[in-house]
PDB file of N, CA and C in Angstrom:
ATOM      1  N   UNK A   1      46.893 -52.140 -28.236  1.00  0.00           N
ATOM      2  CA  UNK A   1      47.162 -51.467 -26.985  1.00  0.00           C
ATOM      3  C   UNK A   1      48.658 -51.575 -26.685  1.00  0.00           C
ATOM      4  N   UNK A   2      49.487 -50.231 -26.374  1.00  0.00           N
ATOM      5  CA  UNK A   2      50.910 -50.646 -25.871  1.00  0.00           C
ATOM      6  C   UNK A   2      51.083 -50.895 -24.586  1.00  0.00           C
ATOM      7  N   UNK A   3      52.424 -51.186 -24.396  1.00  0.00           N
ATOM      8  CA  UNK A   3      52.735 -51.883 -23.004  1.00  0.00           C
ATOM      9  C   UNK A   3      52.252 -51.102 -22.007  1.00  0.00           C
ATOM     10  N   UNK A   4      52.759 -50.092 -21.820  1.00  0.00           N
ATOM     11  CA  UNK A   4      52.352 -48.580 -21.629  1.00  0.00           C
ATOM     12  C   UNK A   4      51.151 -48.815 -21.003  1.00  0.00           C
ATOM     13  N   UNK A   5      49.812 -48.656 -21.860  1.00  0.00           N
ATOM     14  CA  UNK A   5      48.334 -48.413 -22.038  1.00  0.00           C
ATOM     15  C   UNK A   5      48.019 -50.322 -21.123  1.00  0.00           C
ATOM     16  N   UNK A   6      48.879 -50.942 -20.848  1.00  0.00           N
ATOM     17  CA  UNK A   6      48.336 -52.303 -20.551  1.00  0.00           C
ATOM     18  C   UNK A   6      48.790 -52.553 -18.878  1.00  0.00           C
ATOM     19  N   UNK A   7      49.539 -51.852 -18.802  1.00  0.00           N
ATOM     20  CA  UNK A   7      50.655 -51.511 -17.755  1.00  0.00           C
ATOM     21  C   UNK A   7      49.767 -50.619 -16.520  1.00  0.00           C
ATOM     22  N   UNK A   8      49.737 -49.402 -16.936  1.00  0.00           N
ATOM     23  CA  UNK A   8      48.834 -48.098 -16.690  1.00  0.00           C
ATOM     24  C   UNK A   8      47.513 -48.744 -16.304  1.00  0.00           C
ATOM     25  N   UNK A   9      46.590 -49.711 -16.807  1.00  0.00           N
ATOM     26  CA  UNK A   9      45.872 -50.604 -16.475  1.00  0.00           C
ATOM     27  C   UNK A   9      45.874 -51.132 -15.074  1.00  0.00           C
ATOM     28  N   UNK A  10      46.793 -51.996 -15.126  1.00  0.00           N
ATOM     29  CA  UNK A  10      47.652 -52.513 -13.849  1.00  0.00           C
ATOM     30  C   UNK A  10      47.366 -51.616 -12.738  1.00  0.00           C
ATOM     31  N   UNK A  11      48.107 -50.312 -13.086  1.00  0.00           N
ATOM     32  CA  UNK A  11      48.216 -49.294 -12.043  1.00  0.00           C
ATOM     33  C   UNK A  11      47.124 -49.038 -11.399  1.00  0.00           C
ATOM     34  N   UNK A  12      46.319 -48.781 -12.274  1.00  0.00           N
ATOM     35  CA  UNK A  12      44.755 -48.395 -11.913  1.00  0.00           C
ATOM     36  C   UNK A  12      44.085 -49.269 -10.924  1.00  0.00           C
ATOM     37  N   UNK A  13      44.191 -50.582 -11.560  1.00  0.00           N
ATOM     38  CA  UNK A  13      43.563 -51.619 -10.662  1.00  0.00           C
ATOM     39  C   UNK A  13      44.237 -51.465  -9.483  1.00  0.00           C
ATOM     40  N   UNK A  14      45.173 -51.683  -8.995  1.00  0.00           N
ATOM     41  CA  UNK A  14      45.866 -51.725  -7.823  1.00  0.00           C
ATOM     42  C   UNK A  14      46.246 -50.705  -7.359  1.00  0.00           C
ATOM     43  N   UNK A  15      46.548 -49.185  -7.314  1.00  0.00           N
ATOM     44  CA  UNK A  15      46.766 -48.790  -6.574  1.00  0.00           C
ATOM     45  C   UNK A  15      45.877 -48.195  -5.692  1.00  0.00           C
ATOM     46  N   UNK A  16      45.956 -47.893  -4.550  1.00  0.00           N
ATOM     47  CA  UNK A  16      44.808 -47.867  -3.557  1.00  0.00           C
ATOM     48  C   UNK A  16      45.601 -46.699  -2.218  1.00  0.00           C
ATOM     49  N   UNK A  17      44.913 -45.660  -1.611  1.00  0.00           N
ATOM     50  CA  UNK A  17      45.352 -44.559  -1.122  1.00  0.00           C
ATOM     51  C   UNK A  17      46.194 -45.182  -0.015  1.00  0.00           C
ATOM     52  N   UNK A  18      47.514 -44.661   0.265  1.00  0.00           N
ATOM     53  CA  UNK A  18      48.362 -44.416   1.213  1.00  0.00           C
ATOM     54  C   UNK A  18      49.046 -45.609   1.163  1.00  0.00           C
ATOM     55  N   UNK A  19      49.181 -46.449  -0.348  1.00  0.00           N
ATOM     56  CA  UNK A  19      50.020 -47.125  -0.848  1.00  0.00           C
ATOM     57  C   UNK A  19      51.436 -46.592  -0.748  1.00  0.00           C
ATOM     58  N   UNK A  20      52.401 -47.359  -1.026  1.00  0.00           N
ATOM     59  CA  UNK A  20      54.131 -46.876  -1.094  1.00  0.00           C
ATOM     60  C   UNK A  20      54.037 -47.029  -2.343  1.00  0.00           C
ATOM     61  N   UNK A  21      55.165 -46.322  -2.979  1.00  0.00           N
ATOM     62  CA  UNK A  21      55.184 -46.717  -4.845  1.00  0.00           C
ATOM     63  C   UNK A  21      56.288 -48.313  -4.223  1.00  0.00           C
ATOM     64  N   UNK A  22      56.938 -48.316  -3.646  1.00  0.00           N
ATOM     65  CA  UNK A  22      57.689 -49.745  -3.728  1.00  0.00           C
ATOM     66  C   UNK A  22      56.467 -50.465  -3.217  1.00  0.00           C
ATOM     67  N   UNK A  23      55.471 -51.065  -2.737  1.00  0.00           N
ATOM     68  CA  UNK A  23      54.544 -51.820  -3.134  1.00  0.00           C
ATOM     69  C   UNK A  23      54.051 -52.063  -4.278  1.00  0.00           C
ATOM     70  N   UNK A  24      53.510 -50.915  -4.570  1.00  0.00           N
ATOM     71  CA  UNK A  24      52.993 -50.872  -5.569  1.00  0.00           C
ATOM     72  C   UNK A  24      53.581 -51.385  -7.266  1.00  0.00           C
ATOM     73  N   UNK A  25      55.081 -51.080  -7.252  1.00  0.00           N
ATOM     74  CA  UNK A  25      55.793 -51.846  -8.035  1.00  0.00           C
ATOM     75  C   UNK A  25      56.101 -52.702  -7.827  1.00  0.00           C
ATOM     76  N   UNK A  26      55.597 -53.668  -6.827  1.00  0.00           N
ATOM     77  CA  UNK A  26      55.368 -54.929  -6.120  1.00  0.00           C
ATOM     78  C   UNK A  26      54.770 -55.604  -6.647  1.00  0.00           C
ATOM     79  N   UNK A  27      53.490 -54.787  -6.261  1.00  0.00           N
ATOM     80  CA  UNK A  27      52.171 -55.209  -7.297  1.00  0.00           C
ATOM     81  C   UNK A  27      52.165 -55.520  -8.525  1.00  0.00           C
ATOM     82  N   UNK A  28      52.420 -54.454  -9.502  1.00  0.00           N
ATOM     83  CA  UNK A  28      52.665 -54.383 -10.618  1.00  0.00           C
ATOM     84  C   UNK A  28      53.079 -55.615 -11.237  1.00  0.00           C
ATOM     85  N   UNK A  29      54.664 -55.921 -10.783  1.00  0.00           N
ATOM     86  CA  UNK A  29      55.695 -56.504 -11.669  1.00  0.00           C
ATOM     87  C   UNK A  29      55.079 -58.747 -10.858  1.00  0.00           C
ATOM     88  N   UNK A  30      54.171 -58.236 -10.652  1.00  0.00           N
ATOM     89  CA  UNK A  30      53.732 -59.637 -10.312  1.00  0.00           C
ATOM     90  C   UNK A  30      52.873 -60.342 -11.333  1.00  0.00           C
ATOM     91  N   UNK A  31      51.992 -58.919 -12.025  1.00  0.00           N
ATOM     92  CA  UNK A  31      51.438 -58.941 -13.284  1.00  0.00           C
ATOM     93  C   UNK A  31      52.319 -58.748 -14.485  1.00  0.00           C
ATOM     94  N   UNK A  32      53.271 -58.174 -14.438  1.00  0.00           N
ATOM     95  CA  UNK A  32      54.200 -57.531 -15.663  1.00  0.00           C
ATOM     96  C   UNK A  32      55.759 -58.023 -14.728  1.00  0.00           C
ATOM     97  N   UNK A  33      56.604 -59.049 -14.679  1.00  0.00           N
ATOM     98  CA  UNK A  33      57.669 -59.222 -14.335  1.00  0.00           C
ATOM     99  C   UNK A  33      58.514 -58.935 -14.809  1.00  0.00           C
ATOM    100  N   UNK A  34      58.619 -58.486 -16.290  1.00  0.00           N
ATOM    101  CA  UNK A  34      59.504 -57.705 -17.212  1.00  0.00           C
ATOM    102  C   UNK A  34      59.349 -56.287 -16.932  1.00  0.00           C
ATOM    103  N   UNK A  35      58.367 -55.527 -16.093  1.00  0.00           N
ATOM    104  CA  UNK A  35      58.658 -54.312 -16.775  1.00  0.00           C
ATOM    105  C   UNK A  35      59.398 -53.986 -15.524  1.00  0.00           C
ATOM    106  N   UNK A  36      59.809 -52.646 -15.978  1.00  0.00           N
ATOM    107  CA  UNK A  36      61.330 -51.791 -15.510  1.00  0.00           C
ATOM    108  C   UNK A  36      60.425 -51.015 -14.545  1.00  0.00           C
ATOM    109  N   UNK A  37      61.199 -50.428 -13.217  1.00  0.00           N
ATOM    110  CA  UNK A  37      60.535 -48.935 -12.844  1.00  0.00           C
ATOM    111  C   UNK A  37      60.566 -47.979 -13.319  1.00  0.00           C
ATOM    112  N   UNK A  38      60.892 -47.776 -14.704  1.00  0.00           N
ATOM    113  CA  UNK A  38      60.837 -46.700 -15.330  1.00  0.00           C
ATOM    114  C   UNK A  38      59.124 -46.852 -16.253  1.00  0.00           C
ATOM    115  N   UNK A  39      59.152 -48.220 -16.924  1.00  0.00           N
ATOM    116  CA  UNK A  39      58.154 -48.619 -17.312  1.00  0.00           C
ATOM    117  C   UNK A  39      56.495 -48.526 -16.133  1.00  0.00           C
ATOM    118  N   UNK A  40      56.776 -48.497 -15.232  1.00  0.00           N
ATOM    119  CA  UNK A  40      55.808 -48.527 -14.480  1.00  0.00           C
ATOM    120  C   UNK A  40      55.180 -47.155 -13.648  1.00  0.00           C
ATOM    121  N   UNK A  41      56.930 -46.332 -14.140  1.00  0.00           N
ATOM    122  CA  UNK A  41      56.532 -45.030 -13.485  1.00  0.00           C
ATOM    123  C   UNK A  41      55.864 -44.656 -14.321  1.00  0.00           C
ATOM    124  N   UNK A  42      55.910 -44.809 -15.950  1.00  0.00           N
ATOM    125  CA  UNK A  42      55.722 -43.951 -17.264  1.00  0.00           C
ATOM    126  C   UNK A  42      53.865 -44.098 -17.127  1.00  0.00           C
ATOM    127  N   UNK A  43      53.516 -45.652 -16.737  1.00  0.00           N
ATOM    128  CA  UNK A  43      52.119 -45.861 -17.001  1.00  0.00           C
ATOM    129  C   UNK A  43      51.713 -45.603 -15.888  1.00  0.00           C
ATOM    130  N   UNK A  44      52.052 -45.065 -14.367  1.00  0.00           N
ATOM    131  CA  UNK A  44      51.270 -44.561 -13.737  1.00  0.00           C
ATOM    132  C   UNK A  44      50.987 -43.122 -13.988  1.00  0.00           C
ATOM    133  N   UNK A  45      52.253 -42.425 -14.257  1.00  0.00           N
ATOM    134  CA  UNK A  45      51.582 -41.022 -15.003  1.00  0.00           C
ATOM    135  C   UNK A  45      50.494 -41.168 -16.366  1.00  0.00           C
ATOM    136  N   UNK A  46      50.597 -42.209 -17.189  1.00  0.00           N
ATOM    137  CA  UNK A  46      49.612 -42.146 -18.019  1.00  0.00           C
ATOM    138  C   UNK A  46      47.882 -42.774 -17.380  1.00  0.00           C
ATOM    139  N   UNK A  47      48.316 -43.446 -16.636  1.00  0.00           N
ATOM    140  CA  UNK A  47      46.813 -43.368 -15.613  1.00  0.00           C
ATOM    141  C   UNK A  47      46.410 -42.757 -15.150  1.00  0.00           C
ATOM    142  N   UNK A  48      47.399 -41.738 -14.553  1.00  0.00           N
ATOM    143  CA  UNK A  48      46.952 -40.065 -13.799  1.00  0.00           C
ATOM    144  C   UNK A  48      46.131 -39.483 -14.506  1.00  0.00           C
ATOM    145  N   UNK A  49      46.836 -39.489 -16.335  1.00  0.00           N
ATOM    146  CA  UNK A  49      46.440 -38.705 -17.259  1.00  0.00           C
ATOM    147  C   UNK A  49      44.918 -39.026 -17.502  1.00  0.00           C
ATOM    148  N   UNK A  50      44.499 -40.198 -17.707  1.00  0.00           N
ATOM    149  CA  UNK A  50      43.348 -40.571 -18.460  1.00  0.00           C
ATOM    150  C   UNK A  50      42.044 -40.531 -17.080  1.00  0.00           C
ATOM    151  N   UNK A  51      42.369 -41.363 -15.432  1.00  0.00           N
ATOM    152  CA  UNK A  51      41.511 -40.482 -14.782  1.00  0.00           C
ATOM    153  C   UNK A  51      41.575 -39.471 -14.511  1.00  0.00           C
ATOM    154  N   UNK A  52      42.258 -38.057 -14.806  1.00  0.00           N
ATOM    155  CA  UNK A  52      41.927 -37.061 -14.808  1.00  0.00           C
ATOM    156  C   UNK A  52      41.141 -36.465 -15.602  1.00  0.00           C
ATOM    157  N   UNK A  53      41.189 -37.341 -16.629  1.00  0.00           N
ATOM    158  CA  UNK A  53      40.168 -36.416 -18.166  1.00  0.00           C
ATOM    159  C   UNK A  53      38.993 -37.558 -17.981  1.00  0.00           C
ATOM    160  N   UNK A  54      38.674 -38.367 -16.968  1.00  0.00           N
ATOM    161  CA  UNK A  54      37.543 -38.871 -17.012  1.00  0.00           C
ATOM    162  C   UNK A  54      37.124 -38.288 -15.470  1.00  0.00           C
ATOM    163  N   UNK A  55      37.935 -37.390 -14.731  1.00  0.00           N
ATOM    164  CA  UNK A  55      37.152 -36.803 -13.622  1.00  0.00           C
ATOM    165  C   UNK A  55      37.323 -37.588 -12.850  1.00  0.00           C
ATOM    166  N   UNK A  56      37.898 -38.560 -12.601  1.00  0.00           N
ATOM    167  CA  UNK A  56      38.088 -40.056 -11.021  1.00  0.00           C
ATOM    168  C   UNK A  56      38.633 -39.381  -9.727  1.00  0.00           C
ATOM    169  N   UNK A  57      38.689 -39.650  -8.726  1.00  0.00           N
ATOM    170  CA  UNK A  57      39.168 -39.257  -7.477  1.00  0.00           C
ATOM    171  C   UNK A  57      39.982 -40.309  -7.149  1.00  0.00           C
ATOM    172  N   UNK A  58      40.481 -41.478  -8.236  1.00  0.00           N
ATOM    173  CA  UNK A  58      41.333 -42.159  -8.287  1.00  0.00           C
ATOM    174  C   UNK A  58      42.641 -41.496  -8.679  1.00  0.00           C
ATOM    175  N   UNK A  59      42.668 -40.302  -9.690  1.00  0.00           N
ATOM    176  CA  UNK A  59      43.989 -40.024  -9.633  1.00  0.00           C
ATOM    177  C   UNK A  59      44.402 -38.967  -8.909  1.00  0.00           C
ATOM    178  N   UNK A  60      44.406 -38.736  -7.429  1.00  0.00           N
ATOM    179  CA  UNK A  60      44.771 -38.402  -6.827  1.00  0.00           C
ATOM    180  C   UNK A  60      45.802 -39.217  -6.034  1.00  0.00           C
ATOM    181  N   UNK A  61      44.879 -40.811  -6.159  1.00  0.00           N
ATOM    182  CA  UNK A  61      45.871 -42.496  -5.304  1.00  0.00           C
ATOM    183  C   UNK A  61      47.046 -42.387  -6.532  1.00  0.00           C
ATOM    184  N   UNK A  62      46.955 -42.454  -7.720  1.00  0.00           N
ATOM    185  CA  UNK A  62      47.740 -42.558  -8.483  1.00  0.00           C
ATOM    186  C   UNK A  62      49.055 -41.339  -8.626  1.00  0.00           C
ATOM    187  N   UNK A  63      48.380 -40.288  -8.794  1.00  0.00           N
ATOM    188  CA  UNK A  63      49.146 -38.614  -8.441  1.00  0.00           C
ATOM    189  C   UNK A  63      50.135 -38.652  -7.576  1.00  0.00           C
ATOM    190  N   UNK A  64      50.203 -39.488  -6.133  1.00  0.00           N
ATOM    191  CA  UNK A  64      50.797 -39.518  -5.105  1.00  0.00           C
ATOM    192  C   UNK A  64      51.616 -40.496  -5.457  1.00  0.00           C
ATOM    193  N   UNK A  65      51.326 -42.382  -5.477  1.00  0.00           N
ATOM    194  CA  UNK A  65      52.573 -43.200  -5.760  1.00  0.00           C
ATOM    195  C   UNK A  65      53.234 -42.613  -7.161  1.00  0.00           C
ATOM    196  N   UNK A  66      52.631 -42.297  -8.220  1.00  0.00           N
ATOM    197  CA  UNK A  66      53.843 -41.558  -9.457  1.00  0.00           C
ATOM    198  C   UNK A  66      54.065 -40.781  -8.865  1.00  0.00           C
ATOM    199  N   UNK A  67      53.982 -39.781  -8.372  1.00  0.00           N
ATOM    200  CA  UNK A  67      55.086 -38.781  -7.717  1.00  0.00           C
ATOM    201  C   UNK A  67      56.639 -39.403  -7.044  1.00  0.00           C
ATOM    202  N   UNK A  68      56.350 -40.031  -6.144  1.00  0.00           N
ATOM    203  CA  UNK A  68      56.488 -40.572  -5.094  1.00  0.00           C
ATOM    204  C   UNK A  68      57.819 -41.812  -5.737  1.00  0.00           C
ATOM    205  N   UNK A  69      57.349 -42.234  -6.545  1.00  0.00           N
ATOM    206  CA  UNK A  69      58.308 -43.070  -7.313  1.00  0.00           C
ATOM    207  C   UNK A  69      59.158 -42.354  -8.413  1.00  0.00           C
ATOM    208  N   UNK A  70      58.597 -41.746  -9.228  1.00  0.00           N
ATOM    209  CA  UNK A  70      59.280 -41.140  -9.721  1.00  0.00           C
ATOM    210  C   UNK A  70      61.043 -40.809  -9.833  1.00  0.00           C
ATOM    211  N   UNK A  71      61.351 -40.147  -8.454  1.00  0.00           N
ATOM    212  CA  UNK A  71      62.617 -39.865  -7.669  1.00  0.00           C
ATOM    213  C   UNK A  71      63.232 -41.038  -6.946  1.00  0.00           C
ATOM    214  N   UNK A  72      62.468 -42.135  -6.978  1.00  0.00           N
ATOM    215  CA  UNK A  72      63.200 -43.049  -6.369  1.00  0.00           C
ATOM    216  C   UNK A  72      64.315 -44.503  -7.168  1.00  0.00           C
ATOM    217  N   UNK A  73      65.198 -44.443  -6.303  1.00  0.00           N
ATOM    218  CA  UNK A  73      65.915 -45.881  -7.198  1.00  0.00           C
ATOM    219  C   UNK A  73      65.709 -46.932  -7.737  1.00  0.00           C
ATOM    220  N   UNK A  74      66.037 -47.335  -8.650  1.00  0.00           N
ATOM    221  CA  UNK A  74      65.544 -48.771  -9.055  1.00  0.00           C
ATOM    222  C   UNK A  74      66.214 -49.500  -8.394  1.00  0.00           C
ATOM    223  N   UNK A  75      65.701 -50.664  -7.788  1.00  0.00           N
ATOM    224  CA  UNK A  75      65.282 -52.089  -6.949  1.00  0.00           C
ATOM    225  C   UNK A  75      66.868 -52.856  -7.856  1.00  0.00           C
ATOM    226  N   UNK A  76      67.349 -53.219  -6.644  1.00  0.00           N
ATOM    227  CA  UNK A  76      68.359 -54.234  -7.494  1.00  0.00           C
ATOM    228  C   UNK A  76      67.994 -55.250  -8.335  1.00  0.00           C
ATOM    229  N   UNK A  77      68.224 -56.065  -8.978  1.00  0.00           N
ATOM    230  CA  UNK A  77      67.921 -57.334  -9.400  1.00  0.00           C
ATOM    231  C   UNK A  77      67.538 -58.599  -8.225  1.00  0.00           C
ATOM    232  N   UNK A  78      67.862 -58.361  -7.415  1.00  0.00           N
ATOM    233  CA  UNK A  78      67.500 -59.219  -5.798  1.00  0.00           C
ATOM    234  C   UNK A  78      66.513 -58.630  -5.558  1.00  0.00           C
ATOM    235  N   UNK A  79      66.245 -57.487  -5.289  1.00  0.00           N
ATOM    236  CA  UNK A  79      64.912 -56.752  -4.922  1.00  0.00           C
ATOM    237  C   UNK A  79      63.934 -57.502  -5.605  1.00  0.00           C
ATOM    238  N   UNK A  80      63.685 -57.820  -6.641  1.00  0.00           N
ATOM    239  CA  UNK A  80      62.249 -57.761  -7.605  1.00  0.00           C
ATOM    240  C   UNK A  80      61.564 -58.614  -7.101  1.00  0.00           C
ATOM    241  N   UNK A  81      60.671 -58.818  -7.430  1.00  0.00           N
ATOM    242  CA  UNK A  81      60.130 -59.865  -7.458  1.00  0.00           C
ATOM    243  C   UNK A  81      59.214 -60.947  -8.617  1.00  0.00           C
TER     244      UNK A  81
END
């Protein structure tokens, strides 16, 4: 499984409707403290991808924080957590 596919995981579990993507990469990097917001944007679009081809009404929660993050800045090095 790649980081990616382990990551995207992550996403799934935790994101939850009318989340912020900066929570949510909150969330994330508490499980994964190495990965990047680029890394986290990449596996929430690949979570979009896979509940969409399994039909979930989860990636719609997901659809919105990857959007949503996407366009946004990466977190200083003080930011992280």
């Amino acid at each position: 499984m790649s980081d990616i596919s382990i990551i995207a995981n992550t996403v799934s579990d935790l994101a939850t409707p009318g989340m912020t993507p900066k929570e949510l990469l909150r969330a994330v990097r508490k499980h994964h403290p190495r990965a990047s917001k680029k890394q986290v944007t990449r596996a929430a679009f690949y979570a979009l991808i896979i509940s969409a081809e399994q039909g979930s009404q989860h990636a719609k929660d997901i659809h919105g924080v990857a959007i949503r993050t996407r366009n946004s800045p990466e977190p200083e090095a003080s930011e992280r957590i």
